[in-house]
C-alpha atoms as a PDB file:
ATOM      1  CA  UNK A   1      -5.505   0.928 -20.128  1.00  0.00           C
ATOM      2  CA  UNK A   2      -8.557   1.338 -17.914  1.00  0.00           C
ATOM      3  CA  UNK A   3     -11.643   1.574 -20.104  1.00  0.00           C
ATOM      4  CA  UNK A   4     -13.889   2.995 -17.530  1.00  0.00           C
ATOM      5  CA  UNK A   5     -15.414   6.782 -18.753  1.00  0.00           C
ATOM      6  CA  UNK A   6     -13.325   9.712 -16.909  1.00  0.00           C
ATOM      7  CA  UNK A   7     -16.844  10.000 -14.657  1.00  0.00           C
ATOM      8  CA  UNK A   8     -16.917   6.502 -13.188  1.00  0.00           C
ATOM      9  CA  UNK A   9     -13.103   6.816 -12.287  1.00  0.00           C
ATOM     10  CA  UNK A  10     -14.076  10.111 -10.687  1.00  0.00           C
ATOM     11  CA  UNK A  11     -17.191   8.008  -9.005  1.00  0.00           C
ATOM     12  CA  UNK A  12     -14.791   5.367  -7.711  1.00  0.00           C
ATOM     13  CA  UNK A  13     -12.130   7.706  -6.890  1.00  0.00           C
ATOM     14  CA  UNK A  14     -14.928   9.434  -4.520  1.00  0.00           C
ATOM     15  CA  UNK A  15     -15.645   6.478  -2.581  1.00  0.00           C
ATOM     16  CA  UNK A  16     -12.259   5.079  -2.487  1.00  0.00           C
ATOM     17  CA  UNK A  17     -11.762   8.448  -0.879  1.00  0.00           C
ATOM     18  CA  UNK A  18     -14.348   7.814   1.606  1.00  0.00           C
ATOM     19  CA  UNK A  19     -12.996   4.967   2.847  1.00  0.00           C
ATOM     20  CA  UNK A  20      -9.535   6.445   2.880  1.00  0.00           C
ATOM     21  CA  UNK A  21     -10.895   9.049   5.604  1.00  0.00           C
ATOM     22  CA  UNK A  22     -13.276   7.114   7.236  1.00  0.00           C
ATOM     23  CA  UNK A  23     -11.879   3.786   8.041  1.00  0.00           C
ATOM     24  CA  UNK A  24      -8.275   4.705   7.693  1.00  0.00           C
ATOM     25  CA  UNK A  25      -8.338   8.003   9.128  1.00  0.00           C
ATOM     26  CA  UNK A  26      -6.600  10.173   6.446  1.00  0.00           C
ATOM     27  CA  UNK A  27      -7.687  13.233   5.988  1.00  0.00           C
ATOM     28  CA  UNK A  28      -6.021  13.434   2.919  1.00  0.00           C
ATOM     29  CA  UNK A  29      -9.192  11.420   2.026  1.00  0.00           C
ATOM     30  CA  UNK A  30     -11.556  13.572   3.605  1.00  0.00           C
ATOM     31  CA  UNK A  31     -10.179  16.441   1.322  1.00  0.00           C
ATOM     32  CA  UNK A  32     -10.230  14.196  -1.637  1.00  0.00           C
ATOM     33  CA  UNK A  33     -13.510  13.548  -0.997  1.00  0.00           C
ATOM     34  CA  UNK A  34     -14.629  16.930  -1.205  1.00  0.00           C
ATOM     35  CA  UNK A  35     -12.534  17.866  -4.032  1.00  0.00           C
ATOM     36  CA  UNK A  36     -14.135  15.519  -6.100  1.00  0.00           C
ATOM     37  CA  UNK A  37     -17.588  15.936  -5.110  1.00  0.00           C
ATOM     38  CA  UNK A  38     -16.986  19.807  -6.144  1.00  0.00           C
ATOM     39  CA  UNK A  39     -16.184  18.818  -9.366  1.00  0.00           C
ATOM     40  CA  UNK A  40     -18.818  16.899 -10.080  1.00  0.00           C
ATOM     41  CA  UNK A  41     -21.665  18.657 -11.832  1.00  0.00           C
ATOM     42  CA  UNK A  42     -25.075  18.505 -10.142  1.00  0.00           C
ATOM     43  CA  UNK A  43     -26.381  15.210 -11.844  1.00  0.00           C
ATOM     44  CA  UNK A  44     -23.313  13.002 -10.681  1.00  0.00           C
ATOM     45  CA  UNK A  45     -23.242  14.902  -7.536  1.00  0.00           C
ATOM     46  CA  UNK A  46     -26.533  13.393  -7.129  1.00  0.00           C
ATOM     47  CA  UNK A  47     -24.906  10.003  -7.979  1.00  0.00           C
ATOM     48  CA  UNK A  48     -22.591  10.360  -4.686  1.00  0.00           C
ATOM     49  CA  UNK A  49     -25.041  11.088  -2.595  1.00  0.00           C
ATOM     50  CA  UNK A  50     -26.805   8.251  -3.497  1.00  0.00           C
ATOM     51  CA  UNK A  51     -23.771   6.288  -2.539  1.00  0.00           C
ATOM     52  CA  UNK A  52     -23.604   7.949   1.002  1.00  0.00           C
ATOM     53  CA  UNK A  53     -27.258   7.342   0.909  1.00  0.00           C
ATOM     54  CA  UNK A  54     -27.079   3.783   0.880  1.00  0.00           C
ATOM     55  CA  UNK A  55     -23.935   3.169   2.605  1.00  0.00           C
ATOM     56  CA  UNK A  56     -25.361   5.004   5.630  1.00  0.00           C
ATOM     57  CA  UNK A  57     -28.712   2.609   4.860  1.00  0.00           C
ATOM     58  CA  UNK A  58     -26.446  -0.559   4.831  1.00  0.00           C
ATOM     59  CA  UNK A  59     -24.919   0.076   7.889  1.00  0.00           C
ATOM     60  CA  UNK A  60     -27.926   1.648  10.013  1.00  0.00           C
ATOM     61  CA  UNK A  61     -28.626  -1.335  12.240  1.00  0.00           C
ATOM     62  CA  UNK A  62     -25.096  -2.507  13.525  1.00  0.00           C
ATOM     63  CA  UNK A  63     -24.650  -1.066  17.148  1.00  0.00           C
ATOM     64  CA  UNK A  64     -20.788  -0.983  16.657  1.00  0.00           C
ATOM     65  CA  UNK A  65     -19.756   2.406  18.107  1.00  0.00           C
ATOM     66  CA  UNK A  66     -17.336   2.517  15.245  1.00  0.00           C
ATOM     67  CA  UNK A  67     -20.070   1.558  12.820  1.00  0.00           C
ATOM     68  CA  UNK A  68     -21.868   4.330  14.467  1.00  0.00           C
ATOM     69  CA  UNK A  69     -19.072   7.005  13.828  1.00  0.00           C
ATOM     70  CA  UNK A  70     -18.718   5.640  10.362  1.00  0.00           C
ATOM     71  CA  UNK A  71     -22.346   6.388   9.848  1.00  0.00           C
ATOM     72  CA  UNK A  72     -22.434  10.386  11.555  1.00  0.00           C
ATOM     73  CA  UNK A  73     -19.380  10.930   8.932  1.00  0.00           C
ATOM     74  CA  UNK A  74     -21.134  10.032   6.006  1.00  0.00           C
ATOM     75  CA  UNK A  75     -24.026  12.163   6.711  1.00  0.00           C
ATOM     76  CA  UNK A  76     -21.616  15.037   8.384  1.00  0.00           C
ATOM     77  CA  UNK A  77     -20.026  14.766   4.496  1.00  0.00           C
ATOM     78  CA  UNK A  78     -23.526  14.965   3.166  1.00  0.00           C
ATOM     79  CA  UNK A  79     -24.238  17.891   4.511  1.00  0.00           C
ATOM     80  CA  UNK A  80     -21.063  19.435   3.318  1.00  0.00           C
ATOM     81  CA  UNK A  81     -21.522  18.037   0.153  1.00  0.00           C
ATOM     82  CA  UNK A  82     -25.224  19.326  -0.129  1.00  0.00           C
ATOM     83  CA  UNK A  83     -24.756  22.718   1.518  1.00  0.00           C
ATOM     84  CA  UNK A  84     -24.821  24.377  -2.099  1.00  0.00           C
ATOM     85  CA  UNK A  85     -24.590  24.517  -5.722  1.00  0.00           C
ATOM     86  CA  UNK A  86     -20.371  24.350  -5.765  1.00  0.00           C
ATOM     87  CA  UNK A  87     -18.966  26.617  -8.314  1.00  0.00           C
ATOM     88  CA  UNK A  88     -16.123  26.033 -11.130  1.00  0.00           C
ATOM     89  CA  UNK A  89     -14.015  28.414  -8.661  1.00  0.00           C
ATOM     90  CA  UNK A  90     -15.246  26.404  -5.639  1.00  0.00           C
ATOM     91  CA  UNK A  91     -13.729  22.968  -7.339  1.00  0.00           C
ATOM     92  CA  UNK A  92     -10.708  24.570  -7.739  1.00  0.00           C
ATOM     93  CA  UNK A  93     -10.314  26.015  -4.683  1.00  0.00           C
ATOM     94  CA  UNK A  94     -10.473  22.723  -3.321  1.00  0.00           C
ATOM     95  CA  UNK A  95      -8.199  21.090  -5.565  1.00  0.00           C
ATOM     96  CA  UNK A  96      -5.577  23.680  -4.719  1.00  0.00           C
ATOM     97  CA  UNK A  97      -6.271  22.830  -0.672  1.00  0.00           C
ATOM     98  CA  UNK A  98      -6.167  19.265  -1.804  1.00  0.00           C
ATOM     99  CA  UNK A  99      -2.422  19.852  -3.497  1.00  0.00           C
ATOM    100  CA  UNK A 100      -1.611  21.190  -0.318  1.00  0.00           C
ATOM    101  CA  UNK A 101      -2.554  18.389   1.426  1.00  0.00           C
ATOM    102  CA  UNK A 102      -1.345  15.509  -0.376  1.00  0.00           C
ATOM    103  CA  UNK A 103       0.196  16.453  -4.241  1.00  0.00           C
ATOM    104  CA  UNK A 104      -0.119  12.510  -5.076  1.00  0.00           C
ATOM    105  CA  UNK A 105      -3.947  12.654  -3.921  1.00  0.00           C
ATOM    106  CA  UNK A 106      -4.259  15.499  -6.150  1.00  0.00           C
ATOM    107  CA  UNK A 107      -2.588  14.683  -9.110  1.00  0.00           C
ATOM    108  CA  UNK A 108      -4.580  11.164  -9.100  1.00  0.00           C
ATOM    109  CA  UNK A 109      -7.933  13.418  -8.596  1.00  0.00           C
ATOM    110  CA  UNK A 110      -6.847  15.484 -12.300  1.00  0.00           C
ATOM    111  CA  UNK A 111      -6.072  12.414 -14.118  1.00  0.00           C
ATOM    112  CA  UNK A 112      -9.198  10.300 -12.734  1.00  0.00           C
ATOM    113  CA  UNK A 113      -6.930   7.664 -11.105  1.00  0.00           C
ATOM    114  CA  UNK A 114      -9.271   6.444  -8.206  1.00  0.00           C
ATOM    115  CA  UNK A 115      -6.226   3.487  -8.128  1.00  0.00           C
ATOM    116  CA  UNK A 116      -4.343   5.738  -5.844  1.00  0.00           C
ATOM    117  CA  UNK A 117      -5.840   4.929  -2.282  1.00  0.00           C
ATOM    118  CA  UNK A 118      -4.788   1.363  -3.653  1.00  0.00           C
ATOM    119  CA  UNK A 119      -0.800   2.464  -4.092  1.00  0.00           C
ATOM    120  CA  UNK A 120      -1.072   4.521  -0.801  1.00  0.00           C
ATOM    121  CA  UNK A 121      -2.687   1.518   1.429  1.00  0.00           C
ATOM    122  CA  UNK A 122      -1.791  -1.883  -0.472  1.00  0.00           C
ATOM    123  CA  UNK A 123      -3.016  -3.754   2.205  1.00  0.00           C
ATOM    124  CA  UNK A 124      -6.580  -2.265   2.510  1.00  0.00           C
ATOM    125  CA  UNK A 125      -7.037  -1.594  -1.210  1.00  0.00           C
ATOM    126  CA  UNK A 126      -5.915  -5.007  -2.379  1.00  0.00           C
ATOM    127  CA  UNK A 127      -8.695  -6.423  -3.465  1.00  0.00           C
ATOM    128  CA  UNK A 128      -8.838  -2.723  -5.736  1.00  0.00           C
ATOM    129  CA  UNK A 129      -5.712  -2.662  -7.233  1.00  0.00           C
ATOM    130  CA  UNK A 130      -4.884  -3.822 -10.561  1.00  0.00           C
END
């Protein structure tokens, strides 16, 4: 049974997201991404934008054209992210888009199972899964 709170597996389901899109190019992820972030109320949205925030910091110096991409994502999912206030009707708009898109993603995103990414890409997510 995991014993994190419903939020932090929402969190980690966020940036597991993230990394689906970005560095595996799914974007299943990318719609993930912003399903969850439109669920999260304002606070924790502030949470995840701190985690861009400092991902993009982490990262600034490297010269990697990759690295670079990586970087103009994050803040091009900022600004998304940011844009407004996302409604109740907004979240589930996007969850609806998101069951369109990949039913497993979406399922995981209602239950708060960020362990999905980790079932989807073993490989990448093994040091993740359980």
């Amino acid at each position: 049974m995991d014993k994190r709170s419903y939020e932090e597996r929402l969190e980690l389901y966020f940036e597991r997201a993230v990394q689906a899109w970005i560095l595996l190019r799914d974007e299943g992820g990318l719609v993930a991404a912003l399903a969850a972030a439109k669920t999260f109320n304002s606070v924790d949205r502030q949470i995840i934008i701190a985690v861009i925030d400092s991902l993009s910091t982490q990262w600034t110096r490297e010269e990697d054209e990759f690295v670079k991409e990586f970087i103009k994502s994050l803040d091009e999912l900022k600004e998304i992210i940011t844009a407004r206030d996302w409604t109740l009707e907004d979240g589930v708009a996007e969850r609806n888009r998101l069951k369109m898109v990949n039913p497993e993603f979406e399922a995981a995103l209602v239950k708060g199972d960020p362990d999905v990414f980790a079932r989807k890409y073993p490989k990448y997510f093994k040091m993740f899964s359980k």
